[in-house]
Protein backbone atom coordinates (compact mmCIF):
# COMPACT_ATOMS: atom_id res chain seq x y z
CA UNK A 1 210.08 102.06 133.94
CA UNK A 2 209.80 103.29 130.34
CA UNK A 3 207.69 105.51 128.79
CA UNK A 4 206.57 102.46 126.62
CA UNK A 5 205.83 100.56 129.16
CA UNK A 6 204.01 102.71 131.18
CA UNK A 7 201.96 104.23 127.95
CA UNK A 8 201.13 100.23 127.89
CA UNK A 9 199.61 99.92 131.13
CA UNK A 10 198.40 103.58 131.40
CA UNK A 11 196.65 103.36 127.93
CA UNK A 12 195.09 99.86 128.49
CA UNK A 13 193.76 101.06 131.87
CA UNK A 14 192.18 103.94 130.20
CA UNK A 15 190.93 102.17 127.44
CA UNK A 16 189.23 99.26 129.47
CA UNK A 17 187.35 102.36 131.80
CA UNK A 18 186.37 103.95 128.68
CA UNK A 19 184.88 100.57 127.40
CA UNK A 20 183.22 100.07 131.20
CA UNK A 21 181.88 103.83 131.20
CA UNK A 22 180.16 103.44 127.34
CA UNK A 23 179.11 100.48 128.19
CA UNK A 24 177.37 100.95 131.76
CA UNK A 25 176.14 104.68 130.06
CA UNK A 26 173.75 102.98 127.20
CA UNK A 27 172.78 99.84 129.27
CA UNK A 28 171.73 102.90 132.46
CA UNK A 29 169.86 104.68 129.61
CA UNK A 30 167.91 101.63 128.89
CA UNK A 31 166.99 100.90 132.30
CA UNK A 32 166.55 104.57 133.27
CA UNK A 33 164.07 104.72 130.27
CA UNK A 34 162.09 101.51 130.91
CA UNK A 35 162.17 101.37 134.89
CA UNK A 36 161.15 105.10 134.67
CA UNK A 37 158.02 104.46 132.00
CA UNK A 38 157.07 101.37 134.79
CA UNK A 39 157.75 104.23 137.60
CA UNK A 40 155.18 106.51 136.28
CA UNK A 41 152.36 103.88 135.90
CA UNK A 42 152.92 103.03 139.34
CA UNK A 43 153.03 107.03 140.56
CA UNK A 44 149.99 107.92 138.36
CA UNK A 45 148.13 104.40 139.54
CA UNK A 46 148.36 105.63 143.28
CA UNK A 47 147.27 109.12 142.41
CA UNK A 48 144.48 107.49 140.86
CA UNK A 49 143.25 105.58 143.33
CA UNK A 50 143.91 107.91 146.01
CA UNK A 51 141.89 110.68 144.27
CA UNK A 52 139.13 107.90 143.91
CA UNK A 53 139.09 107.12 147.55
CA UNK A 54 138.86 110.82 148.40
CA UNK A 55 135.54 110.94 146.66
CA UNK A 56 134.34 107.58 147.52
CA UNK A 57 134.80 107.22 151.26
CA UNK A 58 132.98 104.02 151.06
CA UNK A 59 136.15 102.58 149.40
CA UNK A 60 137.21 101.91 152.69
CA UNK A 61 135.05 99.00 153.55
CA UNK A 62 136.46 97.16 150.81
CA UNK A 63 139.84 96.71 152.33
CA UNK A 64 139.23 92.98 153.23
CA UNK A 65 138.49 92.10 149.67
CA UNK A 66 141.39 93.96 148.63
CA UNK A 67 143.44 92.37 151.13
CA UNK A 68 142.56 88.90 149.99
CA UNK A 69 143.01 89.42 146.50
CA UNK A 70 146.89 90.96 147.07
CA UNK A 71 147.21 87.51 149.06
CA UNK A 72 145.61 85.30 146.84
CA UNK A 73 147.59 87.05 143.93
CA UNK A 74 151.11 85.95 145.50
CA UNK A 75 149.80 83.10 146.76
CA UNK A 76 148.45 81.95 142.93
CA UNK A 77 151.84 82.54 141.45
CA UNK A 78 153.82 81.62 143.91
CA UNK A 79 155.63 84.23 145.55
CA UNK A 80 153.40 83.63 149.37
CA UNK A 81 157.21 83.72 150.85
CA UNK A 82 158.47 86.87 149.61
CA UNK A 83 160.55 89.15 151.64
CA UNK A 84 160.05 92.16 149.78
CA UNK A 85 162.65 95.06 150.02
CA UNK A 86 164.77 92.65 152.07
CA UNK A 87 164.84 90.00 148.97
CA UNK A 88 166.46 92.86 146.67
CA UNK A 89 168.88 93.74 149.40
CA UNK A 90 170.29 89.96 149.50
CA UNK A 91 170.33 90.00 145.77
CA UNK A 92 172.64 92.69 145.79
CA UNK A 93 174.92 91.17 148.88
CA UNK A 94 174.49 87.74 148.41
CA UNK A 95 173.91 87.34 144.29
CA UNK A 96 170.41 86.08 145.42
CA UNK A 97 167.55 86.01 142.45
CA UNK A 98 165.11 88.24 141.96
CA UNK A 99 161.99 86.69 140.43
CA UNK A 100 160.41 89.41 137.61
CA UNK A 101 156.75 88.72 138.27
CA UNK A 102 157.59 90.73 141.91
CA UNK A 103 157.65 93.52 139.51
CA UNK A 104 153.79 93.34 138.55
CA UNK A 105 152.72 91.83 141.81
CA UNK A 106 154.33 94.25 144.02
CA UNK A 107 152.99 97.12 141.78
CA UNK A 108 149.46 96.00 141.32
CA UNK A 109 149.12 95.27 145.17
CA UNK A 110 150.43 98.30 145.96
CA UNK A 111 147.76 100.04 144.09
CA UNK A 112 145.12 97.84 145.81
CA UNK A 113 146.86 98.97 149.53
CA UNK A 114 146.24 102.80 148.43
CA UNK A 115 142.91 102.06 147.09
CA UNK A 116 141.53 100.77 150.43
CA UNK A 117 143.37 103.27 152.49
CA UNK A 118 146.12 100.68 154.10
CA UNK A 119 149.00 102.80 155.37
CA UNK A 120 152.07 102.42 153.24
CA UNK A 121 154.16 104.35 151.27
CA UNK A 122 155.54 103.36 147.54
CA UNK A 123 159.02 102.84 147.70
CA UNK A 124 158.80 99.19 148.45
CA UNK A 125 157.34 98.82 145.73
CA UNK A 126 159.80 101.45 143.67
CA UNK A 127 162.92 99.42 144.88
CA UNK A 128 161.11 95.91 144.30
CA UNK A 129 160.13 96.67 141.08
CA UNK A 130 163.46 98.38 140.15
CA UNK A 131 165.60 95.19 141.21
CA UNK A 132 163.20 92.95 139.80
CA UNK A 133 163.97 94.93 136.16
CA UNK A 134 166.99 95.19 136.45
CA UNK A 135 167.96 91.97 136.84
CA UNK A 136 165.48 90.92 134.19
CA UNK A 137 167.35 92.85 131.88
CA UNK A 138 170.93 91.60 132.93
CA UNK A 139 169.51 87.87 132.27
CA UNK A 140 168.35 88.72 129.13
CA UNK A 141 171.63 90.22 128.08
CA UNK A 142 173.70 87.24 129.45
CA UNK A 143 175.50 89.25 132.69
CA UNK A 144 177.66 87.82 135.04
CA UNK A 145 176.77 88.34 138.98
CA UNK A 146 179.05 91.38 139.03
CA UNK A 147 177.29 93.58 136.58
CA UNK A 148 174.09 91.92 137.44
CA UNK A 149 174.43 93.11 141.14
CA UNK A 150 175.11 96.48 139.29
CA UNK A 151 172.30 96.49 137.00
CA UNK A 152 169.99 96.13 140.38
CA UNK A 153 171.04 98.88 141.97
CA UNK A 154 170.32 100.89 138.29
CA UNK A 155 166.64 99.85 138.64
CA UNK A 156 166.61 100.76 142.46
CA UNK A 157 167.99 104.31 141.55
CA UNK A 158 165.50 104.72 138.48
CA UNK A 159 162.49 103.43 140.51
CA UNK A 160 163.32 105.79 143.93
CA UNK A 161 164.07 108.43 140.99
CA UNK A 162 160.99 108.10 139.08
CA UNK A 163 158.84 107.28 142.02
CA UNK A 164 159.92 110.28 144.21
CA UNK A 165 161.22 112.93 142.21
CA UNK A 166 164.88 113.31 143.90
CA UNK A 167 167.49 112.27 141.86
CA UNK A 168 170.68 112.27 143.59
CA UNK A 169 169.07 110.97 146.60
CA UNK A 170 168.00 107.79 144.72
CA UNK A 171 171.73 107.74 143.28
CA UNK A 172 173.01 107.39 146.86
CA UNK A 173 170.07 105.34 148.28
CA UNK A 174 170.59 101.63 146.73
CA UNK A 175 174.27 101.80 146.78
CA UNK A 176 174.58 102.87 151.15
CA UNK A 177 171.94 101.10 151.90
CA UNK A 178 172.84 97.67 151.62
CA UNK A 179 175.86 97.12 153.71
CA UNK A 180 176.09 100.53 155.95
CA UNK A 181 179.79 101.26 155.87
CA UNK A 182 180.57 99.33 152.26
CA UNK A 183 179.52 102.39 149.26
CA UNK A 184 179.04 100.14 146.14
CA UNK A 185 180.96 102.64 144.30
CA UNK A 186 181.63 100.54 141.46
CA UNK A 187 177.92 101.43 140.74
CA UNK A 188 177.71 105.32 140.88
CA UNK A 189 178.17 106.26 136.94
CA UNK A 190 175.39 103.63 136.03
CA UNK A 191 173.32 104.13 139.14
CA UNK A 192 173.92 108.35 138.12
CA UNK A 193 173.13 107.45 134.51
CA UNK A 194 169.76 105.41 135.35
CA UNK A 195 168.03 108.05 138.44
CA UNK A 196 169.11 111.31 135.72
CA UNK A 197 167.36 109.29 132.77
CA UNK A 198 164.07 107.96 135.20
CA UNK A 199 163.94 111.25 136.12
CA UNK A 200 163.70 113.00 133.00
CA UNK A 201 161.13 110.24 131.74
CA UNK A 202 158.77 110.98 134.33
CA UNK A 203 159.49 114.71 134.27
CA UNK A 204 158.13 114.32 130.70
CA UNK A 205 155.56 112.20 132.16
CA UNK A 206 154.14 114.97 134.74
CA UNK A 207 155.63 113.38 137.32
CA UNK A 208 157.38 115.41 139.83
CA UNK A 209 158.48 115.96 143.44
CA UNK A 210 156.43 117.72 145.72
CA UNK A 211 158.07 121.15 146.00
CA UNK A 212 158.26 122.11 149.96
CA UNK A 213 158.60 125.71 150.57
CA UNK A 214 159.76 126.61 154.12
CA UNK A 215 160.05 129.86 155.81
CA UNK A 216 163.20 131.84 156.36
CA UNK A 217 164.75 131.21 160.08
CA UNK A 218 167.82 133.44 159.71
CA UNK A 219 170.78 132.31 160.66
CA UNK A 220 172.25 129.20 162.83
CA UNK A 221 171.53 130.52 166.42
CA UNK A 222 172.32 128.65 169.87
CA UNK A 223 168.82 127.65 170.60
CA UNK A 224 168.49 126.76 167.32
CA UNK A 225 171.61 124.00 167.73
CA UNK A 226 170.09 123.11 171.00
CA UNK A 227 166.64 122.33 170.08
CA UNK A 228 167.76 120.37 166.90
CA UNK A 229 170.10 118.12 169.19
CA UNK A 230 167.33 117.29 171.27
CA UNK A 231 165.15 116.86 168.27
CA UNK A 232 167.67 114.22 166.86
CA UNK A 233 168.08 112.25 169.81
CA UNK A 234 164.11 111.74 170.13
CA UNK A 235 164.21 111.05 166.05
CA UNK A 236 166.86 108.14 167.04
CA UNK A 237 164.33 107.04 169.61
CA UNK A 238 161.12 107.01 167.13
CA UNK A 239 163.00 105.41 164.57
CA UNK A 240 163.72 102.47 167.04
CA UNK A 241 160.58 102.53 168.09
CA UNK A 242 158.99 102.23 164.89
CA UNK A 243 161.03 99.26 163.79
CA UNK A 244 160.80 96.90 166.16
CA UNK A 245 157.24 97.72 166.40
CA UNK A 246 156.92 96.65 162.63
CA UNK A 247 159.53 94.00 163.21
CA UNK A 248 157.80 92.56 166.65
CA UNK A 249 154.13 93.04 165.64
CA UNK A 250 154.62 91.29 162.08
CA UNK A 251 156.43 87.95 164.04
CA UNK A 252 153.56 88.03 166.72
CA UNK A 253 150.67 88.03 163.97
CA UNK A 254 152.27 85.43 162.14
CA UNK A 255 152.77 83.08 165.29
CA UNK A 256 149.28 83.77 166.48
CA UNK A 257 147.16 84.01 163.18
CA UNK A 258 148.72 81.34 160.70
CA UNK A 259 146.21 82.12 158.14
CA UNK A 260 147.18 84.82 155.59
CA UNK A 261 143.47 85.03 154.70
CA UNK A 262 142.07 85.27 157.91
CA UNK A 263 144.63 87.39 159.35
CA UNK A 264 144.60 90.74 156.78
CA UNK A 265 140.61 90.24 156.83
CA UNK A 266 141.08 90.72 161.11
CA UNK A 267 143.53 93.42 160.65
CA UNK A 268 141.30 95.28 157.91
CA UNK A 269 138.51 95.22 160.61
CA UNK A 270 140.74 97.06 162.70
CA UNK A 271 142.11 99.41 160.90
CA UNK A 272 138.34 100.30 159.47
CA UNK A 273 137.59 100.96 162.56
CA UNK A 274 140.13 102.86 163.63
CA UNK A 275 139.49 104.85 160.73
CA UNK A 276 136.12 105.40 161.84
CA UNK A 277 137.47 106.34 165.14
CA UNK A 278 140.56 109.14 163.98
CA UNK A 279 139.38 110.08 160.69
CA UNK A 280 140.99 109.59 157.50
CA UNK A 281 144.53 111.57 157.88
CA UNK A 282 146.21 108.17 158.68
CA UNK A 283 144.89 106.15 155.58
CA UNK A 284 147.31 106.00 152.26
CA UNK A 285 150.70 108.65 152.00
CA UNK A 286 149.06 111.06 154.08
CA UNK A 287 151.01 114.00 151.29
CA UNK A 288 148.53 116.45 153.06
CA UNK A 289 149.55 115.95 156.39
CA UNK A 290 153.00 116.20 155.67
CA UNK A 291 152.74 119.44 153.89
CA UNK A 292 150.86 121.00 156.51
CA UNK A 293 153.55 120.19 158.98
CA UNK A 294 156.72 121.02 156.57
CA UNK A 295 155.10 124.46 155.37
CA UNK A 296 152.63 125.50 157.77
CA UNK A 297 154.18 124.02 161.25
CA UNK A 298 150.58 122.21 161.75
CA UNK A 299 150.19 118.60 163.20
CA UNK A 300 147.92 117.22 166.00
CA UNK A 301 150.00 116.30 168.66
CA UNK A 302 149.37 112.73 168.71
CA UNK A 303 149.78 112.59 164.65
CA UNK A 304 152.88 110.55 164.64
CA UNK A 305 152.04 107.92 167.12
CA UNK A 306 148.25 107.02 165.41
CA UNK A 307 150.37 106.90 161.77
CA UNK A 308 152.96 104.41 163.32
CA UNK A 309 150.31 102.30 164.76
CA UNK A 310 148.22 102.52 161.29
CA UNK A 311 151.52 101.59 159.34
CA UNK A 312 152.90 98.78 161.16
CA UNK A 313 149.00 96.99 161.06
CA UNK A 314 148.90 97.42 157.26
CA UNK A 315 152.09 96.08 156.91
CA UNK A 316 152.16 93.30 159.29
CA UNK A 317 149.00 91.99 158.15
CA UNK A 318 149.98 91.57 154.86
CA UNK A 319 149.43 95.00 152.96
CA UNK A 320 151.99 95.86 150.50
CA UNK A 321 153.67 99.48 149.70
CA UNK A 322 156.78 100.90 151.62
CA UNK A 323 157.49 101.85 155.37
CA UNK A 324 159.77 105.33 153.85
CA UNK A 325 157.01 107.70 153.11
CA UNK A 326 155.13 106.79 157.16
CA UNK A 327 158.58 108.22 158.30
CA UNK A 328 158.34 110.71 156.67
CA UNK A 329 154.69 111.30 157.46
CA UNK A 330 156.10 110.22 161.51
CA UNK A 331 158.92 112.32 161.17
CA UNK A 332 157.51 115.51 159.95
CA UNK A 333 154.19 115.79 162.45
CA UNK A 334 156.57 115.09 165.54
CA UNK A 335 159.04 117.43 164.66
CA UNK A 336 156.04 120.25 164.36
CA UNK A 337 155.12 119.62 167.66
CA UNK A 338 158.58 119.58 168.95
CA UNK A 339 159.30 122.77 167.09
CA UNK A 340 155.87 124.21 169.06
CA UNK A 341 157.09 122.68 172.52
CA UNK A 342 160.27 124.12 171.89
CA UNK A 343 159.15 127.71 170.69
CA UNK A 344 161.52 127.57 167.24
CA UNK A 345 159.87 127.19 164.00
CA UNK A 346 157.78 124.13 163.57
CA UNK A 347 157.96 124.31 159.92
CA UNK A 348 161.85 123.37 159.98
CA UNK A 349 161.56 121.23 162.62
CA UNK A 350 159.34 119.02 160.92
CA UNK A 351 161.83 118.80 158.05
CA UNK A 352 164.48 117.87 159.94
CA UNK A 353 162.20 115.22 162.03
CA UNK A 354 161.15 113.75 158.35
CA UNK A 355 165.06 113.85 157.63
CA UNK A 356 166.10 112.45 161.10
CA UNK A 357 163.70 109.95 161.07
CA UNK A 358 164.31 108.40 157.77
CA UNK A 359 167.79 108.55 158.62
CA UNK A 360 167.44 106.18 162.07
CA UNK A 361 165.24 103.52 160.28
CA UNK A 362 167.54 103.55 157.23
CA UNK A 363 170.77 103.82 158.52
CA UNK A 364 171.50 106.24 155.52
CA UNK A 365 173.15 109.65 156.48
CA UNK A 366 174.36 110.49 153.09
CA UNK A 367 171.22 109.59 151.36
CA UNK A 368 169.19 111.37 154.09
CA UNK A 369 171.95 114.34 153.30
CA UNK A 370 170.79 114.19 149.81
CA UNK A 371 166.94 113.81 150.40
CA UNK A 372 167.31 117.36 152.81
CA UNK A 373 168.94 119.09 150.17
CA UNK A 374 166.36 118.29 147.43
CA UNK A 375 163.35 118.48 149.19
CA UNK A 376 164.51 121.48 151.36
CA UNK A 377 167.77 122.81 149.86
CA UNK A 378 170.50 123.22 151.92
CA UNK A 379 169.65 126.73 152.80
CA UNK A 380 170.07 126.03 156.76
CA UNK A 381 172.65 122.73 156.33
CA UNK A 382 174.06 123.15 159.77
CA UNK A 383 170.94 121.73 161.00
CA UNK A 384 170.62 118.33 159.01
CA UNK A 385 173.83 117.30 159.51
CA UNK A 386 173.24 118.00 163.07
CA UNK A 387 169.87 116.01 163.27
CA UNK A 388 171.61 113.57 160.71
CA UNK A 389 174.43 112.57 162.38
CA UNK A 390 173.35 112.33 166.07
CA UNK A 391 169.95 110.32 164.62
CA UNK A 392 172.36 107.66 163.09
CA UNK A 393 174.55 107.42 165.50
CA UNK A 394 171.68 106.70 168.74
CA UNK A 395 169.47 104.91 166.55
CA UNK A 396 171.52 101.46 166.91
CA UNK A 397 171.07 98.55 164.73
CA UNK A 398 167.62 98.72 164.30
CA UNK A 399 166.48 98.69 160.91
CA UNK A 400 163.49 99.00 158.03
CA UNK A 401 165.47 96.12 156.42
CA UNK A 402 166.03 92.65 158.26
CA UNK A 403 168.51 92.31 154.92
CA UNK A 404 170.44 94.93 155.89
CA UNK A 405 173.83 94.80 157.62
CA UNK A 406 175.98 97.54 159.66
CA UNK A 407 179.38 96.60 158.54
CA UNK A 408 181.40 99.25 160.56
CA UNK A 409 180.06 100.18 164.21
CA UNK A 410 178.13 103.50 164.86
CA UNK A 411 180.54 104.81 167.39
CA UNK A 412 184.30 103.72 166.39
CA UNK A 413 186.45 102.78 163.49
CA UNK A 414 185.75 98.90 163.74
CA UNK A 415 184.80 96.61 162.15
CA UNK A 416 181.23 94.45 163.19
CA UNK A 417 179.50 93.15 160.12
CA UNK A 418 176.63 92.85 162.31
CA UNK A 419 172.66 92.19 160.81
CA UNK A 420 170.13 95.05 161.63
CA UNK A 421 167.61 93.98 164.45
């Protein structure tokens, strides 16, 4: 072949990923920039609330009000049979549409959940209202499905960004998490672009990560190996546990109370009294609990268990947030106690149970990879990857996500394309 010819097809090659990576750079800046502004409303709206409740304990009783007004408020416009988290998943796989008033609804009943004490986290809201953006903005500009499945993930990686403070893990997050096997890698430079630009927004914002300081261990010993196997295979177990909990209790409420109304106003009762029952620990994130066990080794034995059973009634009642930060919160106070059973360091332990644990409901090593390394630093990496790997491989195909599918199988090269349980 000439040189002619190949400077032809060489240079026009070049020249078209030049025109993609300008392109995919300024549109990522402008959803970085507005996702993140929308990110920070949402971050400083829980803090808000959550502050509020702290000093108003009373706040509490209000959760069946609150509860029917974030059911009356989808119901009103509409949106009584949204699947959440799942719906953005499907967009991305299956070119599905994304309505743009999930954006306000799933941030403003969010806020509501956190201002009663219902126990959720805020990424389903960060991801919803990130996909909901970003395809807002492809249909104003006029995109095709391709760079509007793109554009998706850009407001998933701005909101996790914005929301959570960890860039790189909300790069990887929205482009594994969808088919695990398949990386949407078409999407990195935008989805890059968008979580480095939320990021800096909410930086500028005051909003930031939560910086987690653990102790020095040493170095990688034998018991240390040993003790983080076992830790991962009881992470797999949790994460399976928690799942189809969530999964099973959500099907059976909806079978055996029909009534949206009357069945978050039952579950509130519960849960209030419950509350009354275990204290106040279990209500909203639960941030304090989970730096206690990261930094200090400290969690009540039974901490993970009573935050899996206050998650999974929030949520299957009808409460909106995000099931992420309760693994976390799950993760964390079981690997303390581990670490304590075990006689080597709680405080690590319970960072690798957060890690392990968000890792078997996600089915997301690399992002869980990512989400160790920023929260923790990979100071002692030998031990996530450990916990990492050996948590996704025994943790099945259970899943956060009914949405989600495991395209290659856990334990050999082949291929299954099979839907998360």
């Amino acid at each position: 072949m000439s040189f002619e010819k190949i400077w032809k097809k060489d240079g026009k090659s070049l020249f078209d990923s030049l025109v993609a990576l300008a392109k995919w750079i300024v549109l990522a800046c402008i959803t970085g920039v507005i996702v993140g502004l929308v990110g920070v409303v949402m971050v400083k709206g829980i803090n808000f609330v959550t502050e509020l409740r702290g000093e108003h304990s009373w706040l509490i009783f209000l959760m069946p009000v609150a509860g029917v007004i974030s059911v009356l408020l989808y119901k009103i416009t509409g949106r009584e049979k949204d699947s959440g988290t799942n719906a953005v998943l499907s967009a991305i796989r299956n070119q599905n549409q994304i309505h743009f008033r999930t954006a306000p609804l799933i941030i403003i009943s969010t806020i509501l959940t956190h201002l009663v004490g219902g126990s959720s986290g805020r990424e389903g809201a960060a991801l919803q209202f990130g996909g909901s953006l970003g395809e807002s903005i492809s249909k104003v500009l006029r995109f095709n499905e391709k760079d509007k499945t793109t554009l998706i993930m850009c407001g998933m990686s701005a909101a996790f960004s914005a929301v959570f403070g960890l860039p790189l893990s909300a790069v990887i997050f929205p482009i594994e998490v969808v088919s695990v096997g398949i990386m949407y890698y078409s999407a990195l430079v935008p989805c890059t672009v968008a979580a480095l630009v939320a990021h800096e927004v909410a930086l500028f914002c005051g909003v930031q990560a939560v910086p987690y300081k653990l102790p020095d261990v040493g170095s990688v010993t034998v018991k240390g190996v040993i003790v983080t196997v076992v830790l991962a295979i009881l992470c797999a177990v949790i994460s399976m546990v928690f799942c189809q909990l969530l999964h099973s209790t959500q099907h059976l409420l909806e079978k055996t109370i029909r009534n949206k109304f009357i069945r978050i106003i039952a579950g509130s009762i519960v849960l209030i009294g419950l509350t009354m029952i275990f204290g106040t620990d279990y209500n909203g994130i639960g941030g304090n609990v989970i730096l206690n066990a990261v930094e200090k080794g400290e969690a009540v034995p039974w901490a993970f268990i009573l935050k899996m059973v206050f998650t999974v009634i929030t949520l299957s009642i009808g409460f909106k947030g995000g099931e992420i930060v309760p693994s976390f919160f799950i993760g964390a106070t079981f690997g303390a106690v581990v670490g304590h059973i075990a006689g080597f360091s709680p405080e690590l332990c319970a960072s690798l149970g957060l890690v392990g644990v968000f890792c078997g409901v996600t089915n997301c090593p690399l992002a869980s990879l990512m989400i160790a390394c920023e929260m923790f630093t990979f100071e002692r990496a030998e031990y996530y990857l450990i916990v990492v790997g050996i948590t996704y491989l025994i943790s099945g195909y259970k899943s956060l996500y009914s949405s989600q599918k495991i395209v290659y199988s856990k334990t050999e090269p082949t291929f299954v394309n099979k839907e998360t349980e």
